[in-house]
N, C-alpha and C. Protein backbone atom coordinates (compact mmCIF):
# COMPACT_ATOMS: atom_id res chain seq x y z
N UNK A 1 5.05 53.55 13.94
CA UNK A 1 3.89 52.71 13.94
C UNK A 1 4.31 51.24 13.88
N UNK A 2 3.68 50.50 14.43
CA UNK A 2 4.25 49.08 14.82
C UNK A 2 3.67 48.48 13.74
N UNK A 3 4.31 47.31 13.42
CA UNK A 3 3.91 46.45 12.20
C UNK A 3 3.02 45.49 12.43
N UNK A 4 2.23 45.42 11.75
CA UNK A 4 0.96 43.97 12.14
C UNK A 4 1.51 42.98 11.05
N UNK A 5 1.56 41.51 11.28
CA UNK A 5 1.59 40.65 10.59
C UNK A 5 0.60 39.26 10.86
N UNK A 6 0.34 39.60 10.01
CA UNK A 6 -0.95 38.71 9.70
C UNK A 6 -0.36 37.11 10.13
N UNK A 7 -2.03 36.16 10.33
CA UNK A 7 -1.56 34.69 10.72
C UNK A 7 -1.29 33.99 9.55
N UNK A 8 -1.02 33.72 8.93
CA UNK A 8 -0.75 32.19 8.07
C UNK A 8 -0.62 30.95 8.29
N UNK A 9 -2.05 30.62 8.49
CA UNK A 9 -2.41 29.20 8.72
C UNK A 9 -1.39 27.87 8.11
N UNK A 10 -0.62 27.09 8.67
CA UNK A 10 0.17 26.14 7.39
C UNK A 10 -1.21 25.34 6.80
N UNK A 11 -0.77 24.88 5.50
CA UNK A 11 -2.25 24.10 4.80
C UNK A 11 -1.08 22.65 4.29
N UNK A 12 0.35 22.87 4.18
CA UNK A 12 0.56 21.58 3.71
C UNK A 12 0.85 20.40 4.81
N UNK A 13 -0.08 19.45 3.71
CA UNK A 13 -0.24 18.25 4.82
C UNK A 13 -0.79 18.39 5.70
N UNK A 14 -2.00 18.74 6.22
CA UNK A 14 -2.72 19.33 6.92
C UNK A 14 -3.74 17.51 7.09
N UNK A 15 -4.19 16.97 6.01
CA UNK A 15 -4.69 16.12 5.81
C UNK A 15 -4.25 15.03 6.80
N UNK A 16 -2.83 14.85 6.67
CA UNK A 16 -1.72 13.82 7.21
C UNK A 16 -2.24 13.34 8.39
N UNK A 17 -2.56 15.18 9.48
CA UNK A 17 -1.96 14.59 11.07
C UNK A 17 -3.33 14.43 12.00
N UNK A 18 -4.27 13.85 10.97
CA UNK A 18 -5.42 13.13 11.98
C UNK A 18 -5.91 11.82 10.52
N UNK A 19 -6.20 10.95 11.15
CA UNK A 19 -6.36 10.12 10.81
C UNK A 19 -7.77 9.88 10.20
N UNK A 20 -8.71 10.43 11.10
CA UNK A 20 -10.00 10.74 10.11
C UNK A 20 -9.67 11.37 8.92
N UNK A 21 -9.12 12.66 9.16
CA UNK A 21 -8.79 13.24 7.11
C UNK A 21 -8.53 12.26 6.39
N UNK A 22 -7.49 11.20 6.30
CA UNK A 22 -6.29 10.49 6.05
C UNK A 22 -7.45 9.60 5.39
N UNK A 23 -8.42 9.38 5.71
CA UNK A 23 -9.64 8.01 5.82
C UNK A 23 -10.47 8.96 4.76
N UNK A 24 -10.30 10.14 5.32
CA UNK A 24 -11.86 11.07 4.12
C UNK A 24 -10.88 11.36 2.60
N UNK A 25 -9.76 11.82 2.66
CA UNK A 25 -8.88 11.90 1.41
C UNK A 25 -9.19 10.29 0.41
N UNK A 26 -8.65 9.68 1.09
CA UNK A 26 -8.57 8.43 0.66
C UNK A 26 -9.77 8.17 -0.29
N UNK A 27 -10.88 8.10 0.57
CA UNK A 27 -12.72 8.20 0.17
C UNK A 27 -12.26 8.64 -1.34
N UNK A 28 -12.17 10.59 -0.92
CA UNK A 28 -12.23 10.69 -2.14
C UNK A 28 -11.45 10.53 -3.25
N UNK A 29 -10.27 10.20 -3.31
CA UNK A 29 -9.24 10.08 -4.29
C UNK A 29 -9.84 8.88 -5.03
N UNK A 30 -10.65 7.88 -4.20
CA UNK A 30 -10.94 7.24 -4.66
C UNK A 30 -12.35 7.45 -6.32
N UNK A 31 -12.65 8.44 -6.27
CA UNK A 31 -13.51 8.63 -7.13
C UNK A 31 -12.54 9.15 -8.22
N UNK A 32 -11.44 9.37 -8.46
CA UNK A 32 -10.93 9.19 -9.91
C UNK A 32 -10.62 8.27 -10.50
N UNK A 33 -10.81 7.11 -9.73
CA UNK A 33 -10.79 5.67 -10.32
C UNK A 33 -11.76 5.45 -11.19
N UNK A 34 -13.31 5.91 -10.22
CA UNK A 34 -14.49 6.33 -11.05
C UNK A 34 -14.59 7.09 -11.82
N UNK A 35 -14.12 7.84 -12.20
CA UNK A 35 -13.99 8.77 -13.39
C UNK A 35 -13.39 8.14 -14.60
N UNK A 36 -11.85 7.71 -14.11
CA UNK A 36 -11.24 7.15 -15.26
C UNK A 36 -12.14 5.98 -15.46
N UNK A 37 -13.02 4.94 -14.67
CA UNK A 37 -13.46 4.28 -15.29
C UNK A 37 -14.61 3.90 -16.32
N UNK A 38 -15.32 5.34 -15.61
CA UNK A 38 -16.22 5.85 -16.59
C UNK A 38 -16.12 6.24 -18.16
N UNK A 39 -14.55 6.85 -17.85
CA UNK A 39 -14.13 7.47 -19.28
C UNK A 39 -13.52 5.88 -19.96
N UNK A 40 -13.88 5.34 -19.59
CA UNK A 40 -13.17 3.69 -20.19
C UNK A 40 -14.51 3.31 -20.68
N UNK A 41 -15.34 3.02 -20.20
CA UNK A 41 -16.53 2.54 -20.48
C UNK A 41 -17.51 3.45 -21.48
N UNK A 42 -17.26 4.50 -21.61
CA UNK A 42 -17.65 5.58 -22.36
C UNK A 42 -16.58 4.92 -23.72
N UNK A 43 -15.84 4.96 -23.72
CA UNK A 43 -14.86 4.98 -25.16
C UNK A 43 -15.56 3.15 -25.80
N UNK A 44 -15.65 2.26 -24.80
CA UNK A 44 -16.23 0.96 -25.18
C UNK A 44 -17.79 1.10 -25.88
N UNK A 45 -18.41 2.06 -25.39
CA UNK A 45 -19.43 2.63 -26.23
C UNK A 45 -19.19 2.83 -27.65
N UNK A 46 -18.16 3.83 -27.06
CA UNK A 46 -17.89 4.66 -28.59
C UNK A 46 -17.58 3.52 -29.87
N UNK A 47 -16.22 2.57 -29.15
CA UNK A 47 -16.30 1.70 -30.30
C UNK A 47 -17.15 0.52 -30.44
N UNK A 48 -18.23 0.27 -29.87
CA UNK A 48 -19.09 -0.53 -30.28
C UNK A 48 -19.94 0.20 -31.09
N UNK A 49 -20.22 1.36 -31.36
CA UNK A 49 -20.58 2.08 -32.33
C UNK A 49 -20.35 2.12 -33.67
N UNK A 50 -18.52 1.58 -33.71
CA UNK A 50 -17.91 1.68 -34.74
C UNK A 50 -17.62 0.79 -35.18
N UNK A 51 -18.71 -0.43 -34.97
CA UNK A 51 -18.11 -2.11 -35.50
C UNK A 51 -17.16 -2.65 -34.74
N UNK A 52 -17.88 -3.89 -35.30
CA UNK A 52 -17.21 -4.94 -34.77
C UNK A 52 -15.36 -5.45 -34.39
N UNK A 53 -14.79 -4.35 -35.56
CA UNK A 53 -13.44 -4.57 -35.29
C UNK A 53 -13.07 -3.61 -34.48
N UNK A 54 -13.81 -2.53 -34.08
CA UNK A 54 -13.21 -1.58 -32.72
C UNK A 54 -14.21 -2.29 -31.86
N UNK A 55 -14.97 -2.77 -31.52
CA UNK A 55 -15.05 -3.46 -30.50
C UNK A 55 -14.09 -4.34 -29.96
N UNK A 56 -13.38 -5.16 -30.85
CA UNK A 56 -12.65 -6.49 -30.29
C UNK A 56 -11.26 -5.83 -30.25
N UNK A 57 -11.23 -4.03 -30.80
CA UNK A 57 -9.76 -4.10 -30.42
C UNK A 57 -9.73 -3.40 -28.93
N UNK A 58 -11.45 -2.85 -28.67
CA UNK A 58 -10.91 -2.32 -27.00
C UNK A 58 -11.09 -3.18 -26.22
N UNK A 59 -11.63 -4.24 -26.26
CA UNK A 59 -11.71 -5.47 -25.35
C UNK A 59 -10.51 -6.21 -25.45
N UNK A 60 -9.73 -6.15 -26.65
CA UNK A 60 -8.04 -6.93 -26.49
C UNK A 60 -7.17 -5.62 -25.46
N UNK A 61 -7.77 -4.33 -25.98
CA UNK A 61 -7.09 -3.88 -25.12
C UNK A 61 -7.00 -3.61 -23.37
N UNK A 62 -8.35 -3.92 -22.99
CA UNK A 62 -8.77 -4.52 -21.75
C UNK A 62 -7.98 -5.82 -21.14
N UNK A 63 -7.33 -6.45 -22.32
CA UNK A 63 -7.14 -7.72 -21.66
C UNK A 63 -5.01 -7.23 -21.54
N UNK A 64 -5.30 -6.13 -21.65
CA UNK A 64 -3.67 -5.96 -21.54
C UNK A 64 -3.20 -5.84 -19.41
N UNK A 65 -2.14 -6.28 -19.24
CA UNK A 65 -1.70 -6.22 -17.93
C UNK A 65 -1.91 -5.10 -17.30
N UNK A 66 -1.54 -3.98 -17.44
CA UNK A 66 -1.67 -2.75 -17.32
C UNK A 66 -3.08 -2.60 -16.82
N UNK A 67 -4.31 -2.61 -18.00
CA UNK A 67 -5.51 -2.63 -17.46
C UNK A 67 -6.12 -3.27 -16.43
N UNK A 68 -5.81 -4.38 -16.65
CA UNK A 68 -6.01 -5.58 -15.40
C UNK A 68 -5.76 -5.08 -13.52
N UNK A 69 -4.40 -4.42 -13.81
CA UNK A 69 -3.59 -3.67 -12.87
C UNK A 69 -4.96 -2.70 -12.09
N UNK A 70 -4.99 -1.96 -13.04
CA UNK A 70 -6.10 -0.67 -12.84
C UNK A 70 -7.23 -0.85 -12.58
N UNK A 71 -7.98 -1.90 -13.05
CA UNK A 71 -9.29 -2.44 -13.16
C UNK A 71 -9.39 -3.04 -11.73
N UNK A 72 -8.28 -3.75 -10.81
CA UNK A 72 -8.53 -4.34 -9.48
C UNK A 72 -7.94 -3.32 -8.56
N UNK A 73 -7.38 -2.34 -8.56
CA UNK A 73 -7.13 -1.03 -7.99
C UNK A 73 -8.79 -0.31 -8.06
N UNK A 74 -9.14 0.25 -9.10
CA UNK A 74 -10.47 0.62 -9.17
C UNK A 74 -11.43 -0.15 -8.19
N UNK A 75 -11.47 -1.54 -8.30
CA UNK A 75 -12.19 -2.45 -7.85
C UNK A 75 -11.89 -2.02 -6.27
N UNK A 76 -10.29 -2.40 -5.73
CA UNK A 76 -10.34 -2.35 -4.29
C UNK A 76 -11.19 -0.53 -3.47
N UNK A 77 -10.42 0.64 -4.65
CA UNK A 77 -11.10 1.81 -4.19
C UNK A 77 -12.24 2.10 -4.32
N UNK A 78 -13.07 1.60 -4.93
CA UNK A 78 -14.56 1.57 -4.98
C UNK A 78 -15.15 0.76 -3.82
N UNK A 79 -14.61 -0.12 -3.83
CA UNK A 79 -15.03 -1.11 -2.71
C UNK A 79 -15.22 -0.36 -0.99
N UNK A 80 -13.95 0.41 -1.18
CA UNK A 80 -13.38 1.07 0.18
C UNK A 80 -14.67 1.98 0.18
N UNK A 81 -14.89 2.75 -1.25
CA UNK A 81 -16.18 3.95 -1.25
C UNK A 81 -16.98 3.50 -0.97
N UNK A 82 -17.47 2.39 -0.89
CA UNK A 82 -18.63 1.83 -0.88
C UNK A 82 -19.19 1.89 0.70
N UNK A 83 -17.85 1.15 1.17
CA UNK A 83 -18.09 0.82 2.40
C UNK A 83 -17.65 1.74 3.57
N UNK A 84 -17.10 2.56 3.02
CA UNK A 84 -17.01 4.10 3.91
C UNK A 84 -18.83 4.77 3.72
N UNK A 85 -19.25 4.49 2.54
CA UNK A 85 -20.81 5.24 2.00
C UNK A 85 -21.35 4.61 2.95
N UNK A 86 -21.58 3.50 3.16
CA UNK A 86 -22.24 2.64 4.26
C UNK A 86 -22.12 3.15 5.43
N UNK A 87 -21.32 3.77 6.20
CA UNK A 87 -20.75 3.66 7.23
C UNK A 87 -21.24 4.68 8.11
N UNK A 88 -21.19 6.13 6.95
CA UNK A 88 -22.18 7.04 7.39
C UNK A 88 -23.52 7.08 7.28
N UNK A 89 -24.08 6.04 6.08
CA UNK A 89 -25.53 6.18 6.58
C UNK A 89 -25.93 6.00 7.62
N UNK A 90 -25.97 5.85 8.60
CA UNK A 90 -26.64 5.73 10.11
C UNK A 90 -26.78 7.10 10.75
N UNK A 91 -25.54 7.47 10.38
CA UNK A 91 -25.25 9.14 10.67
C UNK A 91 -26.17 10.14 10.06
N UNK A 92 -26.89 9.69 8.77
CA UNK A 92 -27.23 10.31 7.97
C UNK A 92 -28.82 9.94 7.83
N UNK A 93 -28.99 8.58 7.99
CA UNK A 93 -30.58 8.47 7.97
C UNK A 93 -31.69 8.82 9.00
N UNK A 94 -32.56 8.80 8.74
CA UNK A 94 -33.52 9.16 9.64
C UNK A 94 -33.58 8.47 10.87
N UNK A 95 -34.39 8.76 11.98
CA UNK A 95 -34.08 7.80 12.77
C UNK A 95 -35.20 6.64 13.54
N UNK A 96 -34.61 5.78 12.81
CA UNK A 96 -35.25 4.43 12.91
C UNK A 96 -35.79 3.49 13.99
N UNK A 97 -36.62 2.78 14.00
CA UNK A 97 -36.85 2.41 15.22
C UNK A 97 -37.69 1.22 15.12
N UNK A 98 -37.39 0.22 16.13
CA UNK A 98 -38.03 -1.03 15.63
C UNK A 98 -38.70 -1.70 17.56
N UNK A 99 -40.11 -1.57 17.61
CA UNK A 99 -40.52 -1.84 19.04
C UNK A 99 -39.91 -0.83 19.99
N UNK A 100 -40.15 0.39 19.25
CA UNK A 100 -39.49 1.51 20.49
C UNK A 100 -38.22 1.49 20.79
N UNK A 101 -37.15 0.73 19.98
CA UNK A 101 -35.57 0.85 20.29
C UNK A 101 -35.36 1.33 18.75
N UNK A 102 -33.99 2.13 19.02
CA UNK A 102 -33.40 2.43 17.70
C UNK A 102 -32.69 1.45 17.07
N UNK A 103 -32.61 1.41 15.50
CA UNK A 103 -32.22 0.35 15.04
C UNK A 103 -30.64 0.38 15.12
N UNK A 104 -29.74 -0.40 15.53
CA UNK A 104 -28.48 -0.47 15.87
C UNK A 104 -27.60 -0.14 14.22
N UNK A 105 -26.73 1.01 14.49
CA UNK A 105 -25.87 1.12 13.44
C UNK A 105 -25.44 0.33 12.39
N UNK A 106 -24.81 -1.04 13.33
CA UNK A 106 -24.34 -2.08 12.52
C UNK A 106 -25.37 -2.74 11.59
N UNK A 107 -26.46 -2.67 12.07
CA UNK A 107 -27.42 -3.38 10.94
C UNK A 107 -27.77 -2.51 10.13
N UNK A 108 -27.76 -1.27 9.85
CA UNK A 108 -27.99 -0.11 9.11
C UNK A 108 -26.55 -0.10 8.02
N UNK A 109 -25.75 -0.50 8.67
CA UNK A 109 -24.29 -0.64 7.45
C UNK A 109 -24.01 -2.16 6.99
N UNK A 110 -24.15 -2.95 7.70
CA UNK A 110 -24.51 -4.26 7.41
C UNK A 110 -25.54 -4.62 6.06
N UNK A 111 -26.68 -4.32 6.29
CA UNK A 111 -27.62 -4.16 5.17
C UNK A 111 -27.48 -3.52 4.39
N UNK A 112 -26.64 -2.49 3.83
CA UNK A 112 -26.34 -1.42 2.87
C UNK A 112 -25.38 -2.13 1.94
N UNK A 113 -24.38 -2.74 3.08
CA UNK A 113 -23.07 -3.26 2.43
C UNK A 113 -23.63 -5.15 1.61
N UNK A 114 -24.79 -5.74 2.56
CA UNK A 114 -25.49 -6.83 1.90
C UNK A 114 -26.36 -6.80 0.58
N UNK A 115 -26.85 -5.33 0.26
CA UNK A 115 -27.53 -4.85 -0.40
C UNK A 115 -26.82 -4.59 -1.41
N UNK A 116 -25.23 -4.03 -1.20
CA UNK A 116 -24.75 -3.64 -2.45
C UNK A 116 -24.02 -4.60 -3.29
N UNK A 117 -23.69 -5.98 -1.87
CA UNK A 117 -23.22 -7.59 -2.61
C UNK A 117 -23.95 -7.81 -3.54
N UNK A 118 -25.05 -8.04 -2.80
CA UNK A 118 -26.08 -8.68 -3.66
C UNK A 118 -26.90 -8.12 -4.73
N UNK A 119 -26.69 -7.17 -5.24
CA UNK A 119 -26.93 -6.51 -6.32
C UNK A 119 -25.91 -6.37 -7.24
N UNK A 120 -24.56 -6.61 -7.13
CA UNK A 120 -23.50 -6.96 -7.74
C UNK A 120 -23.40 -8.15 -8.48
N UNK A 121 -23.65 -9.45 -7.40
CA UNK A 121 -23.23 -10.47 -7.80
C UNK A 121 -24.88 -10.73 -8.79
N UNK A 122 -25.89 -10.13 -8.61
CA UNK A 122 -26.75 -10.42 -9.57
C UNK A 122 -26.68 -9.87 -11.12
N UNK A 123 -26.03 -8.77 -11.07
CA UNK A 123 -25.83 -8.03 -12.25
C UNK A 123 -24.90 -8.60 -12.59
N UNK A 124 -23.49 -10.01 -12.22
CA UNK A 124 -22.75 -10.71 -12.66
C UNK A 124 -22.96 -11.90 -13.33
N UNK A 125 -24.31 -12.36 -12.56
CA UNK A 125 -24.97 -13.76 -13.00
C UNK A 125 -25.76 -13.10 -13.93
N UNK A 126 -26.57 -12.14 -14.05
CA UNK A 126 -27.22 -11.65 -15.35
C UNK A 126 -26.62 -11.41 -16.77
N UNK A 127 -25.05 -10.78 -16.55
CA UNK A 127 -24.16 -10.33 -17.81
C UNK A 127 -23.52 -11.69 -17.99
N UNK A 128 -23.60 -12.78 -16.92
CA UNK A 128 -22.76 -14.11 -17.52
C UNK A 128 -23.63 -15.32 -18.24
N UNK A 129 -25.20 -14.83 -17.42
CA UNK A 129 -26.17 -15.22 -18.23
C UNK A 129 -26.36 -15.43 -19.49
N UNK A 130 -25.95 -14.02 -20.52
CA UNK A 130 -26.77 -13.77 -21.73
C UNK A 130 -26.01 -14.05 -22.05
């Protein structure tokens, strides 16, 4: 009786050899930045809970190099999420239409990505406000 052997798909690096994956990995790797930064901001809770002297020691510890490091890494991969999120809404929203033409992509990611400036830099002038 003859032997059957099954296919075995290769899976490593599979991601690598198209460049869209390479772009969607990226996306998401980027959300453990968000995670860890969540779990940062969660613990700044915690010690503002616990007085005033664990407050000022996680904010000294914020001001260490290291964090700084991480905090504009976070910043650039969020940024990238952001604007990859943008990119497919057009793909994803309904479909729009302005005088019987469809509304052009670019202004559909354009406005998403203006929308998410400007709701940034207001929540910056608000926290530099008080």
């Amino acid at each position: 009786m003859a032997r059957v052997k099954t296919y075995v798909r290769p899976m490593r690096g599979w991601w690598r050899r198209n460049p869209y994956y390479v772009r969607y990995m990226i996306r998401e790797a980027s959300s453990v930045f968000l995670a860890i930064y969540t779990v940062i901001l969660l613990v700044g809770l915690f010690r503002l809970t616990q007085g005033e002297a664990a407050w000022d020691a996680w904010r000294a510890a914020l001001a260490n190099p290291g964090s700084i490091v991480f905090h504009w890494l976070a910043l650039l991969t969020v940024g990238y999420h952001a604007y990859t999120w943008w990119k497919v809404a057009p793909k994803t929203a309904p479909d729009v239409r302005i005088a019987g033409r469809p509304l052009p992509e670019l202004v559909i990611t354009a406005g998403g990505l203006l929308a998410t400036l400007g709701t940034s830099a207001l929540v910056y002038v608000i926290v530099r406000w008080m």
